[in-house]
C-alpha atoms as a PDB file:
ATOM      1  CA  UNK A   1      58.089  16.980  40.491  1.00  0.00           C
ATOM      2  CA  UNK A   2      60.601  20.263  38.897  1.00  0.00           C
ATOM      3  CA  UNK A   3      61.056  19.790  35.432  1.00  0.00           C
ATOM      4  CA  UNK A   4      63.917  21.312  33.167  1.00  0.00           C
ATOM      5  CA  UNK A   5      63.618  21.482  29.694  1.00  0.00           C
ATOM      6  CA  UNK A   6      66.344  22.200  27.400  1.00  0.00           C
ATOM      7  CA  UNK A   7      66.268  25.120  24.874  1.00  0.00           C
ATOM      8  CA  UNK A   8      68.165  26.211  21.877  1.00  0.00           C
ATOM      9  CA  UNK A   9      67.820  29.364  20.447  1.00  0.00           C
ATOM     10  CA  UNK A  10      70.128  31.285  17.588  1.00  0.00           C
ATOM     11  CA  UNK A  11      71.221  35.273  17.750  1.00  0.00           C
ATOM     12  CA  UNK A  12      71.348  36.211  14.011  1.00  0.00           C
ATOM     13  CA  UNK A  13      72.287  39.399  12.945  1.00  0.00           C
ATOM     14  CA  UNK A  14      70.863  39.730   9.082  1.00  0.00           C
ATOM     15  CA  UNK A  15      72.880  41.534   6.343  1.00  0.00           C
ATOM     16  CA  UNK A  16      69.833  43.223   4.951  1.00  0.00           C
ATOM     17  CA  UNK A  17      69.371  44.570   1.184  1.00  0.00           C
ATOM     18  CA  UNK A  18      67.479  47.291   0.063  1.00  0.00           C
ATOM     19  CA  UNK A  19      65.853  47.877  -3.538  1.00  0.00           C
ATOM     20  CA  UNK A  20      64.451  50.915  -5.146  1.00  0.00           C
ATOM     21  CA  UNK A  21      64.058  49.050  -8.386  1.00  0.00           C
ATOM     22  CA  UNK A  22      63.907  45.611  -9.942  1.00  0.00           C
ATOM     23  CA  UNK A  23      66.833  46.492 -12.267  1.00  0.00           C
ATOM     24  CA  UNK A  24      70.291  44.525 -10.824  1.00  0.00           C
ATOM     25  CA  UNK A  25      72.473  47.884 -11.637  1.00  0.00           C
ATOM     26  CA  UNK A  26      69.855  49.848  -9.890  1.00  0.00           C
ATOM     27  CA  UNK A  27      69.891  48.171  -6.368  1.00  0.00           C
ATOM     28  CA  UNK A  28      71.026  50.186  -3.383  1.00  0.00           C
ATOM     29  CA  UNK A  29      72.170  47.996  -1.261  1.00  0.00           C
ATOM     30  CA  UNK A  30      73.724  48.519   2.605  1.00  0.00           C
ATOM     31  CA  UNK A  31      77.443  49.584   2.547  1.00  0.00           C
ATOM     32  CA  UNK A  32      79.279  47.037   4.952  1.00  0.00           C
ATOM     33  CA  UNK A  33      82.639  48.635   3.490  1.00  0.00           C
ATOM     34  CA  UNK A  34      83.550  48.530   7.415  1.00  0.00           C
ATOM     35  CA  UNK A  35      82.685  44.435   7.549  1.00  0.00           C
ATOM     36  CA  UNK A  36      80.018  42.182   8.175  1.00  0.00           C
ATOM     37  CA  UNK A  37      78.378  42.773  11.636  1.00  0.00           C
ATOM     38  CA  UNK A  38      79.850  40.689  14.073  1.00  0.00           C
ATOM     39  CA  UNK A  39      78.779  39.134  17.033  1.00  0.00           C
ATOM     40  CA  UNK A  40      80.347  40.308  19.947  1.00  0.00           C
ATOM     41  CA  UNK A  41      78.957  38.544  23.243  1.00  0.00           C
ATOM     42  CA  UNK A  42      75.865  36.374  23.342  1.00  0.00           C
ATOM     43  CA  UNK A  43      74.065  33.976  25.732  1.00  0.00           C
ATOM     44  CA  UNK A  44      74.978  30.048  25.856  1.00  0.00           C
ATOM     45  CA  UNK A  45      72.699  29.074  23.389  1.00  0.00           C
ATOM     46  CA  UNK A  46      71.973  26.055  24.869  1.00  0.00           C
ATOM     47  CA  UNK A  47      70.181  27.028  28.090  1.00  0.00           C
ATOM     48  CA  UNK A  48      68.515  24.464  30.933  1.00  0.00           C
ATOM     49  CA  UNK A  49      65.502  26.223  32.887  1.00  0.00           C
ATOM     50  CA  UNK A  50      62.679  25.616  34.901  1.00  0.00           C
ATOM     51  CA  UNK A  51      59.281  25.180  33.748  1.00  0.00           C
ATOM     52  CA  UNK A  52      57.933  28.859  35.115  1.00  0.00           C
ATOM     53  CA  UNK A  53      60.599  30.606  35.388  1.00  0.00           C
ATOM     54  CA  UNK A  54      62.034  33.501  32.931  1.00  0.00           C
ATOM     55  CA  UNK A  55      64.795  32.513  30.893  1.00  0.00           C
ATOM     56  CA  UNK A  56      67.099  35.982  30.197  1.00  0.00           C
ATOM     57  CA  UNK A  57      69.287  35.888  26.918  1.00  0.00           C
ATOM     58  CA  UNK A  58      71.508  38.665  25.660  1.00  0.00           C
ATOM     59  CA  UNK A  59      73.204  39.206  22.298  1.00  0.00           C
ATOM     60  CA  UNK A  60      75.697  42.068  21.502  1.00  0.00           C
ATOM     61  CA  UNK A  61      76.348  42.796  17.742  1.00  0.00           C
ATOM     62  CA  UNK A  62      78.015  46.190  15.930  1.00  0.00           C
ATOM     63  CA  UNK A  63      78.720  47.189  12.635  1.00  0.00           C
ATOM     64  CA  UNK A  64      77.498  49.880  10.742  1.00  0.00           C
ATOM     65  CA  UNK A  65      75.062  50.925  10.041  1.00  0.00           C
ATOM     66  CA  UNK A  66      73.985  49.322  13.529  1.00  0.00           C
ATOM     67  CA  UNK A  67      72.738  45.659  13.152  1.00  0.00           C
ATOM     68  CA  UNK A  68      69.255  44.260  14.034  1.00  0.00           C
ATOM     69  CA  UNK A  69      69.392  41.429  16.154  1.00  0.00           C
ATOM     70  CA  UNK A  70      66.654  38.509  15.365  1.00  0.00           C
ATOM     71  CA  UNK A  71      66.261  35.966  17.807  1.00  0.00           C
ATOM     72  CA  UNK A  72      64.712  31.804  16.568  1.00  0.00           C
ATOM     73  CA  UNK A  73      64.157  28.741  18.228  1.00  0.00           C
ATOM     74  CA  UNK A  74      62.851  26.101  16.404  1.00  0.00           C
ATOM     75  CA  UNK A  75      63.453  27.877  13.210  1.00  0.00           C
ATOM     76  CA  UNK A  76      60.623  30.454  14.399  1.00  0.00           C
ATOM     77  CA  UNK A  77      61.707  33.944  14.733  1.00  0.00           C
ATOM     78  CA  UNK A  78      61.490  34.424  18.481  1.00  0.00           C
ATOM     79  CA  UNK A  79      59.099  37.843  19.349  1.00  0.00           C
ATOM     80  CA  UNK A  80      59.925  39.436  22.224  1.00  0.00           C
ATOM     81  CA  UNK A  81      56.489  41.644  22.938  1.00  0.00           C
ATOM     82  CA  UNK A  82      55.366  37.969  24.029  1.00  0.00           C
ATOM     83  CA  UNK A  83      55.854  35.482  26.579  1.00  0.00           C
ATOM     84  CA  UNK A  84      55.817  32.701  24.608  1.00  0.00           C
ATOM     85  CA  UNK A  85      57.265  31.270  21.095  1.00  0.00           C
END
């Protein structure tokens, strides 16, 4: 019997914030004065695939400075040192 599951995972790009001190007029935070990051190209997040079998995604993000791409499923953050989520 082949099985195919159904998964849905989410390419997020996080506007992160930096603080030197707990003071609001002393935050430093990131200069997006160029824009949000934006997603450029990304997988079909909704992806059929065989029990077994590797499941490839791909995100591609810019902005400056250069985004971090975090991948979930589930509302997990996907890690991908690992096999499995």
């Amino acid at each position: 019997m082949i099985r195919f599951f159904i998964i849905l995972v989410f390419c997020v790009v996080p506007i992160i914030a930096t603080s030197k001190s707990t003071q609001l007029e002393d935050l430093d935070f990131t200069d997006h004065s160029n824009g949000s990051p934006k997603i450029g190209r990304s997988s079909y997040f909704k992806q059929d695939f065989r029990l077994g079998y590797k499941l490839k995604l791909f995100c591609e993000a810019s902005g400056t400075p250069r985004p971090r791409i975090v991948w979930y499923h589930r509302g997990v953050e996907v890690n991908p040192d690992h096999n499995r989520t």
